[in-house]
PDB file of N, CA and C in Angstrom:
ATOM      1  N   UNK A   1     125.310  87.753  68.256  1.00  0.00           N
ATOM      2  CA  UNK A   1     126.310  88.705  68.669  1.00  0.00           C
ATOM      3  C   UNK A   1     126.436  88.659  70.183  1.00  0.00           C
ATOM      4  N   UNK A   2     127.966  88.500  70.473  1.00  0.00           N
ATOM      5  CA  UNK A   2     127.956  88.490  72.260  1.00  0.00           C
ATOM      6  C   UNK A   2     128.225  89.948  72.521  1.00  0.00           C
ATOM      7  N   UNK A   3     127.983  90.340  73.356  1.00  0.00           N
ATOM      8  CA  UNK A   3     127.875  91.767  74.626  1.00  0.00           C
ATOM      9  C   UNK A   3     128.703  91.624  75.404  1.00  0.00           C
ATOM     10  N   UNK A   4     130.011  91.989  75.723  1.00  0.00           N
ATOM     11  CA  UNK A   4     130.644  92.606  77.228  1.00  0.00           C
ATOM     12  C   UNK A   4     129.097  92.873  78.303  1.00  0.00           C
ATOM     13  N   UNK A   5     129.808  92.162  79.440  1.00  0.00           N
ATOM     14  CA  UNK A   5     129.076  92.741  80.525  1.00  0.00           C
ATOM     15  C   UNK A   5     128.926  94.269  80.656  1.00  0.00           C
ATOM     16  N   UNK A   6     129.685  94.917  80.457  1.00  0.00           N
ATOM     17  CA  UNK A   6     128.860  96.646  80.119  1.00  0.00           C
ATOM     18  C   UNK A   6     128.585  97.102  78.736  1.00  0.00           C
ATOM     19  N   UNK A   7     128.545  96.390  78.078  1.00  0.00           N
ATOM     20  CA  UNK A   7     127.824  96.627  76.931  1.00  0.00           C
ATOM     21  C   UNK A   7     126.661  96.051  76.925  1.00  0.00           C
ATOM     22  N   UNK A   8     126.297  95.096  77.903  1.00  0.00           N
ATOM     23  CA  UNK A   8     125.462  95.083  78.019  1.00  0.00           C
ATOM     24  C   UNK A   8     123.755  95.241  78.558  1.00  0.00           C
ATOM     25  N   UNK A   9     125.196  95.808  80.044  1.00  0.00           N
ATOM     26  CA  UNK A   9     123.730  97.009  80.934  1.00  0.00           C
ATOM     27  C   UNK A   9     123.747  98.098  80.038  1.00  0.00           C
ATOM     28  N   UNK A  10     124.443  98.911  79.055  1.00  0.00           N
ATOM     29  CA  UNK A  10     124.018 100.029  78.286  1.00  0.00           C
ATOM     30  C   UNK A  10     123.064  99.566  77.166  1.00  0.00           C
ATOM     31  N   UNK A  11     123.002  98.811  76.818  1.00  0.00           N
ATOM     32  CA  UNK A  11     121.809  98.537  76.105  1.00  0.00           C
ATOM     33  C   UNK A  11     120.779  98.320  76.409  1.00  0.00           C
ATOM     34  N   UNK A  12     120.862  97.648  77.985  1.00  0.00           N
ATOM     35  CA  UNK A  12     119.161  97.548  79.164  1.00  0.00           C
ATOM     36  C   UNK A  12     118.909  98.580  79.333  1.00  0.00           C
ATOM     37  N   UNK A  13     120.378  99.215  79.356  1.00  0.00           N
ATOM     38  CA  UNK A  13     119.730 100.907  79.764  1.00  0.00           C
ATOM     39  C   UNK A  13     119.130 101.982  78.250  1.00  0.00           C
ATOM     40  N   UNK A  14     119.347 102.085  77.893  1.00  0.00           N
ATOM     41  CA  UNK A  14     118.965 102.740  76.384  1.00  0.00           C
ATOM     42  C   UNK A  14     117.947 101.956  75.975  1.00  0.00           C
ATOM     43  N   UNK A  15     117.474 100.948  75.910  1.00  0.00           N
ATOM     44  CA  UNK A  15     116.211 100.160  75.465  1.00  0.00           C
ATOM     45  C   UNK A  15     115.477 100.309  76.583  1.00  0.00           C
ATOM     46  N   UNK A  16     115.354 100.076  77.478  1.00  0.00           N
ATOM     47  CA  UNK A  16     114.403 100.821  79.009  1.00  0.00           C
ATOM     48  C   UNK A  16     114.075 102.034  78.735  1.00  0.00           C
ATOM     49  N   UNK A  17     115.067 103.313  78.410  1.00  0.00           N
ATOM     50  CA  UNK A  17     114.910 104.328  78.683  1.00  0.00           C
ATOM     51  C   UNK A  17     113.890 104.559  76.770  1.00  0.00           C
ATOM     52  N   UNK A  18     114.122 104.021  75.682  1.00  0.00           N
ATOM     53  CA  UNK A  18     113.797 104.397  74.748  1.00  0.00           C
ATOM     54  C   UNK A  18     112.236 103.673  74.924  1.00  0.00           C
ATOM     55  N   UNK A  19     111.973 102.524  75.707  1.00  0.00           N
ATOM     56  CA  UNK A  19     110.521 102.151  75.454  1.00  0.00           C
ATOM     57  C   UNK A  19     109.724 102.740  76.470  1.00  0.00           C
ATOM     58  N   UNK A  20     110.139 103.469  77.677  1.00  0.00           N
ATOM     59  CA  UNK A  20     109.491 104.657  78.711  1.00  0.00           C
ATOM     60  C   UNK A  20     108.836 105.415  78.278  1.00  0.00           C
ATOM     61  N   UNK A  21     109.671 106.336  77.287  1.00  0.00           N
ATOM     62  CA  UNK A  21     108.680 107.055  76.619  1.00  0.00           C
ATOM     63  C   UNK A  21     107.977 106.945  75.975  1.00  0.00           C
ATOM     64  N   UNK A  22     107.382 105.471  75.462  1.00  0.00           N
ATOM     65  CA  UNK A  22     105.723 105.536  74.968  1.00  0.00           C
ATOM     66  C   UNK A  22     104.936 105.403  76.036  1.00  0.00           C
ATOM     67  N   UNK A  23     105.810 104.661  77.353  1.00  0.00           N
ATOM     68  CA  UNK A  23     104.609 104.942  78.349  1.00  0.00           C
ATOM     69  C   UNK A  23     103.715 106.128  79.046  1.00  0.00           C
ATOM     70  N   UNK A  24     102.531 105.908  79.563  1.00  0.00           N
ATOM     71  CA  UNK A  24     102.041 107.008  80.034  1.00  0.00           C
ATOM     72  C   UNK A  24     102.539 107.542  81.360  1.00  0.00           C
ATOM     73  N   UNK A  25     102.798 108.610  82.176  1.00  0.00           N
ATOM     74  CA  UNK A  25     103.006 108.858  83.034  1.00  0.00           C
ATOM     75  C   UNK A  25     102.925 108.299  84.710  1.00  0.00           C
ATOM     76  N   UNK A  26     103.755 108.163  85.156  1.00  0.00           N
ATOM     77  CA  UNK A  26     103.588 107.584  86.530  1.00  0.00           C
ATOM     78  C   UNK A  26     102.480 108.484  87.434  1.00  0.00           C
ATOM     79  N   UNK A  27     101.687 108.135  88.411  1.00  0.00           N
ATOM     80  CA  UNK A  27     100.994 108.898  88.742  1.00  0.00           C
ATOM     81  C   UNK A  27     100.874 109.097  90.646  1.00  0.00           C
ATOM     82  N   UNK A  28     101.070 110.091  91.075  1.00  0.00           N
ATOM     83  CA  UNK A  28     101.014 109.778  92.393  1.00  0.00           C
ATOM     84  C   UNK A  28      99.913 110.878  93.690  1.00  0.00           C
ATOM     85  N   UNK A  29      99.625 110.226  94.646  1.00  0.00           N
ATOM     86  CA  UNK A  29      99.271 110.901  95.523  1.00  0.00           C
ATOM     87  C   UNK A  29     100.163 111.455  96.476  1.00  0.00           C
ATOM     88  N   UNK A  30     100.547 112.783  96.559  1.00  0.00           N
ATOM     89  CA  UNK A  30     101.191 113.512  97.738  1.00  0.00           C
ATOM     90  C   UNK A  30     100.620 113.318  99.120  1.00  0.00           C
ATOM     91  N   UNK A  31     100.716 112.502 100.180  1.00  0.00           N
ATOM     92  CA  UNK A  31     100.607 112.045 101.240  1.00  0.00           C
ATOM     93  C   UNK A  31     101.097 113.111 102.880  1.00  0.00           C
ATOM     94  N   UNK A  32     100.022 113.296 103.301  1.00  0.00           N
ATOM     95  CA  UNK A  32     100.419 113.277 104.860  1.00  0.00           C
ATOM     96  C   UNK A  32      99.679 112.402 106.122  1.00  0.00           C
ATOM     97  N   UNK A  33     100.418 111.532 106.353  1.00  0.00           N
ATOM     98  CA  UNK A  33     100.275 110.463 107.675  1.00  0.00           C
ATOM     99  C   UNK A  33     100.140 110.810 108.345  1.00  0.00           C
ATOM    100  N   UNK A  34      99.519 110.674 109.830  1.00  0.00           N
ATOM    101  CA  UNK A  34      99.551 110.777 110.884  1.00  0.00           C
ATOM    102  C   UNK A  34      98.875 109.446 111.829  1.00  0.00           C
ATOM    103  N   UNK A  35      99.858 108.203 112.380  1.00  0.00           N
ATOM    104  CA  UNK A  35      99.941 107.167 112.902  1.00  0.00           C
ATOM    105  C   UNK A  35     100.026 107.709 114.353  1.00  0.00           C
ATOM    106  N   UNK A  36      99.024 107.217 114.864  1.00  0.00           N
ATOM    107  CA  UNK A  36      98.851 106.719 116.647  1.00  0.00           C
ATOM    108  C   UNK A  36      99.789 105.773 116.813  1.00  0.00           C
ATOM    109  N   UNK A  37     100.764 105.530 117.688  1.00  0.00           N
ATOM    110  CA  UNK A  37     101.170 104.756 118.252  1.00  0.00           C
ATOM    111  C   UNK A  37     101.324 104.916 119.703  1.00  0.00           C
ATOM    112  N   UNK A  38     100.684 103.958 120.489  1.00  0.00           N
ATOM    113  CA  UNK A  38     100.303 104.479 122.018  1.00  0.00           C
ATOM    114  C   UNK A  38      99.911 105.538 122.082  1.00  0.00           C
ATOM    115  N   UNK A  39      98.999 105.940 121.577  1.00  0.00           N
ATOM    116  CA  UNK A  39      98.599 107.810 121.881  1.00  0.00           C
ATOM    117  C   UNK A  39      99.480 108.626 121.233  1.00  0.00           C
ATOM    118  N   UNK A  40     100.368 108.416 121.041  1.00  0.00           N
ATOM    119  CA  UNK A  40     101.618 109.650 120.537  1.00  0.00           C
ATOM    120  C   UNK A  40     101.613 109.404 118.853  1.00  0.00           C
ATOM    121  N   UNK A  41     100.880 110.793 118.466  1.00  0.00           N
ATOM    122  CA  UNK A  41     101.169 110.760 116.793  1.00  0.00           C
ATOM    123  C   UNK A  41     102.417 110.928 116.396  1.00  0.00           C
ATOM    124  N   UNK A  42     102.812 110.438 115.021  1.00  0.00           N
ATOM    125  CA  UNK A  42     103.874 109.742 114.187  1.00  0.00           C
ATOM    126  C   UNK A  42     103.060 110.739 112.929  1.00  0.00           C
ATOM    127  N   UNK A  43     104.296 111.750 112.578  1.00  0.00           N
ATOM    128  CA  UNK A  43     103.754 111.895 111.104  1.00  0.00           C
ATOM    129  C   UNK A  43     104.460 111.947 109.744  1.00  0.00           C
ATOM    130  N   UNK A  44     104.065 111.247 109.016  1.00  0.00           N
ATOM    131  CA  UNK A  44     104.394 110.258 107.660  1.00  0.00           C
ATOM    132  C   UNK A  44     104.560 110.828 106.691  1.00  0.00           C
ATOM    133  N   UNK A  45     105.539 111.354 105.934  1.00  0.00           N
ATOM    134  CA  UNK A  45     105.295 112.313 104.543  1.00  0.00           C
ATOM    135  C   UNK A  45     105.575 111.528 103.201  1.00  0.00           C
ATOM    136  N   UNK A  46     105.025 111.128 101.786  1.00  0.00           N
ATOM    137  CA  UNK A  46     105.354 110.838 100.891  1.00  0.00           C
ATOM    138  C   UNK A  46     104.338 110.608 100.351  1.00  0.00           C
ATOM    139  N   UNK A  47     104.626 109.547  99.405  1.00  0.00           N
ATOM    140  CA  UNK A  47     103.671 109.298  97.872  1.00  0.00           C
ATOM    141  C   UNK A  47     103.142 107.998  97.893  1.00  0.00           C
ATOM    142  N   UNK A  48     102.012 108.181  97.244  1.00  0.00           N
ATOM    143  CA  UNK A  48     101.377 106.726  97.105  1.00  0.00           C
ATOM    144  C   UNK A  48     100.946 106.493  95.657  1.00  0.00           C
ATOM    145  N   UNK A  49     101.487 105.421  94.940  1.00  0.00           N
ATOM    146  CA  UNK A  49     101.378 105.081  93.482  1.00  0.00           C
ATOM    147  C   UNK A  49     100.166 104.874  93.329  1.00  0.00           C
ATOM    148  N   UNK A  50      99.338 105.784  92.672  1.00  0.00           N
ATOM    149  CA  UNK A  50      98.208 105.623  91.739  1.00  0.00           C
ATOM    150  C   UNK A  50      98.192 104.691  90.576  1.00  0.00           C
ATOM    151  N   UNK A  51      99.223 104.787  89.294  1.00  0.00           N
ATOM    152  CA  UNK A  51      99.622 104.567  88.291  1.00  0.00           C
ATOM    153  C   UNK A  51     101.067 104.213  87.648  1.00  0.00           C
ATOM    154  N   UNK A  52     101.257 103.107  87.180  1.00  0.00           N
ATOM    155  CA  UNK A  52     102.573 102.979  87.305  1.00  0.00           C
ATOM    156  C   UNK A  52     102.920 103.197  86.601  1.00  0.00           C
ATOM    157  N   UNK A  53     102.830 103.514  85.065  1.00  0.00           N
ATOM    158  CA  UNK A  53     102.599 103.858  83.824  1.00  0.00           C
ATOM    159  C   UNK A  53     104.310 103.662  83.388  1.00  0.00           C
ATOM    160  N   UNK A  54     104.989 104.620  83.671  1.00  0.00           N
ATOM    161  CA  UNK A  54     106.685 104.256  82.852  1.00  0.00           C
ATOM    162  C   UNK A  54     107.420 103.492  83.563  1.00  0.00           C
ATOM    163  N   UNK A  55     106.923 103.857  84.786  1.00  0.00           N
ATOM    164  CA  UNK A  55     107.836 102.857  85.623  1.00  0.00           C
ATOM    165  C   UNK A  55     107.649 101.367  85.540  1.00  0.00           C
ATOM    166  N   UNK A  56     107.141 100.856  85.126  1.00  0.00           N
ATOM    167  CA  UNK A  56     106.927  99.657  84.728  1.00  0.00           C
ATOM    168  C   UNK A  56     108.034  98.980  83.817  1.00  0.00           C
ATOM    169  N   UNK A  57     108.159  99.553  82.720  1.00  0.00           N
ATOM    170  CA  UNK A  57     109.454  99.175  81.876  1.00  0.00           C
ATOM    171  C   UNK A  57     111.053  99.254  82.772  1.00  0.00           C
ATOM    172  N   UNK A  58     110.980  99.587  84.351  1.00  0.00           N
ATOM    173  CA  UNK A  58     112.001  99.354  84.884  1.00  0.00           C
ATOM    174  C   UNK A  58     111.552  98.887  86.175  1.00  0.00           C
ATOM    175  N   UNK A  59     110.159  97.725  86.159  1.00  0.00           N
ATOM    176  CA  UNK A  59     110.083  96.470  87.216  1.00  0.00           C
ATOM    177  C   UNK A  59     109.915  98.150  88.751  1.00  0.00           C
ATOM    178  N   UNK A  60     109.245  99.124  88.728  1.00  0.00           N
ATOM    179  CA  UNK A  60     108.829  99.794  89.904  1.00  0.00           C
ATOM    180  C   UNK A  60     110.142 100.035  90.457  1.00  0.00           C
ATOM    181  N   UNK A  61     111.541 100.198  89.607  1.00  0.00           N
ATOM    182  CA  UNK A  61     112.648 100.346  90.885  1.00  0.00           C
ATOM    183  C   UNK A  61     112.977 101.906  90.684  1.00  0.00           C
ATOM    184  N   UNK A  62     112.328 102.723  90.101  1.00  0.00           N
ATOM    185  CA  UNK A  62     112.598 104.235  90.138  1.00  0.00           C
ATOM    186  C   UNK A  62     111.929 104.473  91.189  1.00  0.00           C
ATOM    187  N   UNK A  63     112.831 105.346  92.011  1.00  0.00           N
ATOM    188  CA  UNK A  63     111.880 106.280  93.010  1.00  0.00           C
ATOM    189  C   UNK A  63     112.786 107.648  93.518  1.00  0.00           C
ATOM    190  N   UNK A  64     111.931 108.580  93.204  1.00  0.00           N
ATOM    191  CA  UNK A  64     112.726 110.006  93.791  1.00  0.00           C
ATOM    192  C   UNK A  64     113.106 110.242  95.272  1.00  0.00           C
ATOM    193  N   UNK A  65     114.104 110.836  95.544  1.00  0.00           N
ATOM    194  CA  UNK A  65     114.098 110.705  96.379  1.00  0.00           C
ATOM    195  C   UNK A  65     113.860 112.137  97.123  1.00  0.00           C
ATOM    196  N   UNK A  66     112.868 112.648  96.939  1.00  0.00           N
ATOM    197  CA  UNK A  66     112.263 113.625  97.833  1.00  0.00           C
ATOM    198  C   UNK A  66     111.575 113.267  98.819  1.00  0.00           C
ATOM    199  N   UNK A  67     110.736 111.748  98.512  1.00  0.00           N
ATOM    200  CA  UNK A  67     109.520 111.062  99.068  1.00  0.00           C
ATOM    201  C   UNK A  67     109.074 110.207  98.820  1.00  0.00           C
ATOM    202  N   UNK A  68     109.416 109.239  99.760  1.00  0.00           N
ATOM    203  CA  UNK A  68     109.606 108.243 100.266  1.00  0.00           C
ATOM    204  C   UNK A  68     108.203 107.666  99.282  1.00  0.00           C
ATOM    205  N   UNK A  69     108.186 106.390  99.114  1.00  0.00           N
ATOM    206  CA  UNK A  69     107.011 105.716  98.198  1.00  0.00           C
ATOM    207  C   UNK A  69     105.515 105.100  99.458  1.00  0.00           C
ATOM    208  N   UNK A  70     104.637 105.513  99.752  1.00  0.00           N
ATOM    209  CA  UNK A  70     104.134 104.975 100.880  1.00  0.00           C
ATOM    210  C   UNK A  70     102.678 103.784 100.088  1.00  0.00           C
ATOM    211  N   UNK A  71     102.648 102.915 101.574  1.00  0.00           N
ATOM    212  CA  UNK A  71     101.721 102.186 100.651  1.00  0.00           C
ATOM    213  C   UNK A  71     100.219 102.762 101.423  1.00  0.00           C
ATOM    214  N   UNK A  72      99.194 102.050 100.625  1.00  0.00           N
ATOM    215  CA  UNK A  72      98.375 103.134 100.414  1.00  0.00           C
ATOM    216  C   UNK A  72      97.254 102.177 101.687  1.00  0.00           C
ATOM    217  N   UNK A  73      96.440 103.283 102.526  1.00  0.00           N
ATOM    218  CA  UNK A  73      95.788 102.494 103.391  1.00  0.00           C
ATOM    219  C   UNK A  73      94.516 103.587 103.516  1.00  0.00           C
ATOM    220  N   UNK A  74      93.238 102.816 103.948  1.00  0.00           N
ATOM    221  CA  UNK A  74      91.744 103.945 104.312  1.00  0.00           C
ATOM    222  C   UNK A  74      92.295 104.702 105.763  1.00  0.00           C
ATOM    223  N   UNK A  75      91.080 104.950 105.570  1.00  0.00           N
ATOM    224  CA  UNK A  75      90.647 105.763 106.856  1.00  0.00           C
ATOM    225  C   UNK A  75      90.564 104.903 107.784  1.00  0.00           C
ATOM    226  N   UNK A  76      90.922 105.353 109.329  1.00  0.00           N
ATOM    227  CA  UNK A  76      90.744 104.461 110.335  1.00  0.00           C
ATOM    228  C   UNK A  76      91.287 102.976 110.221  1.00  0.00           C
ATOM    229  N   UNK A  77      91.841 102.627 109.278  1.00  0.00           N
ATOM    230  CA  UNK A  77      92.692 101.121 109.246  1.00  0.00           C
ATOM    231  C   UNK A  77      93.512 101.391 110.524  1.00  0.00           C
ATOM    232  N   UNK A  78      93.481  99.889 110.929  1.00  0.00           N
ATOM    233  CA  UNK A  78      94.609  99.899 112.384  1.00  0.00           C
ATOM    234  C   UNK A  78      96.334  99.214 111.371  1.00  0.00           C
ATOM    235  N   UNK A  79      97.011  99.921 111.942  1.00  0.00           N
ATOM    236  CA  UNK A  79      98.178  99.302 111.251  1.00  0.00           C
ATOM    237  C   UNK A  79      99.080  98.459 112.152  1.00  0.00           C
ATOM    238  N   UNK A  80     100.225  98.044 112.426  1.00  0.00           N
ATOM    239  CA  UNK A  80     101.072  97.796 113.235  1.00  0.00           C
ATOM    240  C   UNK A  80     102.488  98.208 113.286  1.00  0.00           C
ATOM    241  N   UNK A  81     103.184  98.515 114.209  1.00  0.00           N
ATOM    242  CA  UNK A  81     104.210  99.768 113.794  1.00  0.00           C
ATOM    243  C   UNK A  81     105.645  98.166 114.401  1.00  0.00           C
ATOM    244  N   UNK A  82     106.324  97.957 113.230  1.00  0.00           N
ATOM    245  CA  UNK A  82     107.187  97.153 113.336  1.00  0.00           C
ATOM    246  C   UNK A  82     108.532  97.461 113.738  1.00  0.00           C
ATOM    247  N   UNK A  83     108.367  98.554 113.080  1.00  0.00           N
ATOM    248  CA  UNK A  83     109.895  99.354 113.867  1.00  0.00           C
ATOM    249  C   UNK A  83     109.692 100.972 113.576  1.00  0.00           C
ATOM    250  N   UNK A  84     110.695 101.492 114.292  1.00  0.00           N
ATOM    251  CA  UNK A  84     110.447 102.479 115.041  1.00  0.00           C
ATOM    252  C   UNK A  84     112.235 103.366 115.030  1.00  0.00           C
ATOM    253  N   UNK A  85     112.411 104.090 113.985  1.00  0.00           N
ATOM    254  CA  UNK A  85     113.144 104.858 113.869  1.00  0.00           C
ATOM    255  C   UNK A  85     113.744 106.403 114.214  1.00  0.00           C
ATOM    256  N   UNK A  86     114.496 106.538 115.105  1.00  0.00           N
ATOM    257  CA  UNK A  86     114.477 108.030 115.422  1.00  0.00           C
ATOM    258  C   UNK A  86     116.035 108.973 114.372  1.00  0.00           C
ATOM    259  N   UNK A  87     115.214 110.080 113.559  1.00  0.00           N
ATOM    260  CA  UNK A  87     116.162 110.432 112.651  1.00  0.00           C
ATOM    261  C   UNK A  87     116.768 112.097 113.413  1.00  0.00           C
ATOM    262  N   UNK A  88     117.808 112.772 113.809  1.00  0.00           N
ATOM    263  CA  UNK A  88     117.833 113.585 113.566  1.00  0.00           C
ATOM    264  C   UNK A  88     117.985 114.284 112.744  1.00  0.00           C
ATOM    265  N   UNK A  89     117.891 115.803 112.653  1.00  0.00           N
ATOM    266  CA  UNK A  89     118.153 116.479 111.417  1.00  0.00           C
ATOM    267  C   UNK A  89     118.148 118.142 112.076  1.00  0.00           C
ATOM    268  N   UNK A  90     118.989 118.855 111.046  1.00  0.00           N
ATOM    269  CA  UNK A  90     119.379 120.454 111.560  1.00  0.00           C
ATOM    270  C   UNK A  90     118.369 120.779 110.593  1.00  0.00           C
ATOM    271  N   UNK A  91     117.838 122.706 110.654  1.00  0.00           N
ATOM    272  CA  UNK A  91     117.353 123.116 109.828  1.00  0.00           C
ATOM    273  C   UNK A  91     118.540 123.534 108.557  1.00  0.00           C
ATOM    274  N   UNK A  92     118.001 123.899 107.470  1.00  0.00           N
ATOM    275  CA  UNK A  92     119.167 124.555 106.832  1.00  0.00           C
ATOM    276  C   UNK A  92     118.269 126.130 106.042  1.00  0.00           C
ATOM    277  N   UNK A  93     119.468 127.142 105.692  1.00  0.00           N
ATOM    278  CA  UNK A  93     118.779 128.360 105.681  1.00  0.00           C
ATOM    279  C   UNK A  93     118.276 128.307 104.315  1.00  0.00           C
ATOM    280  N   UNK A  94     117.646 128.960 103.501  1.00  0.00           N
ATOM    281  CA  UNK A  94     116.711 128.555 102.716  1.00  0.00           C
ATOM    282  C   UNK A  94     117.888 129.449 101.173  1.00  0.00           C
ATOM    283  N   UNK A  95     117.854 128.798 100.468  1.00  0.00           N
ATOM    284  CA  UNK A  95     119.024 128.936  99.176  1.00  0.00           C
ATOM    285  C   UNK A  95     119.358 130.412  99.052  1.00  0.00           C
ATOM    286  N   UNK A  96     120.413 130.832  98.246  1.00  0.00           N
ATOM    287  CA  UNK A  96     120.428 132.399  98.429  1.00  0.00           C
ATOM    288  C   UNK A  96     119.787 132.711  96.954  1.00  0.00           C
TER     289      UNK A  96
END
C-alpha cells in the first residue's frame, strides 16, 4: 500500500505517539549553573537528562520549552565558553 506524503507523517505520528506509551518516563534533573567566565558568574537554568525512557521512540527531539536541555558536568570541571549571548527581557505581572 502507497501513503501520500501526509499520510504518511500521520502515521509516524500516531505509531510514535501509540508506542510512547509503553515507555517508561523521561527523567530529569532541575539544574542551576553558575559558570565563571573571567571572574564574572554566568547563571544557567535547565534540565539534565537522567533517563530517556519515551523520548526515545522520537530519536531525543522532544523538549519543553520551559528549560532549556543542559548537558550534564561535575563539580569543578573547567568548561570553555564558546559563545556568549546577551538576551534581554521585561518583567511581566504575575497572571490575574
Amino acid at each position: 500500500m502507497h501513503l501520500t506524503e501526509h499520510e504518511q507523517k500521520l502515521y509516524d505520528l500516531v505509531t510514535k505517539r501509540f508506542l510512547a506509551v509503553f515507555f517508561p518516563n523521561a527523567e530529569f534533573l532541575l539544574t542551576n549553573r553558575v559558570t565563571r567566565v573571567e571572574g564574572e558568574p554566568f547563571k544557567t537554568e535547565g534540565k539534565v537528562m537522567v533517563k530517556v525512557g519515551w523520548m526515545e521512540v522520537y530519536g531525543k527531539e522532544v523538549q519543553s520549552d520551559d528549560a532549556p536541555i543542559l548537558v550534564a558536568v561535575e563539580p569543578s570541571e573547567k568548561v570553555k565558553a564558546t559563545e556568549v549571548r546577551v538576551e534581554g527581557a521585561a518583567t511581566k505581572r504575575p497572571p490575574a
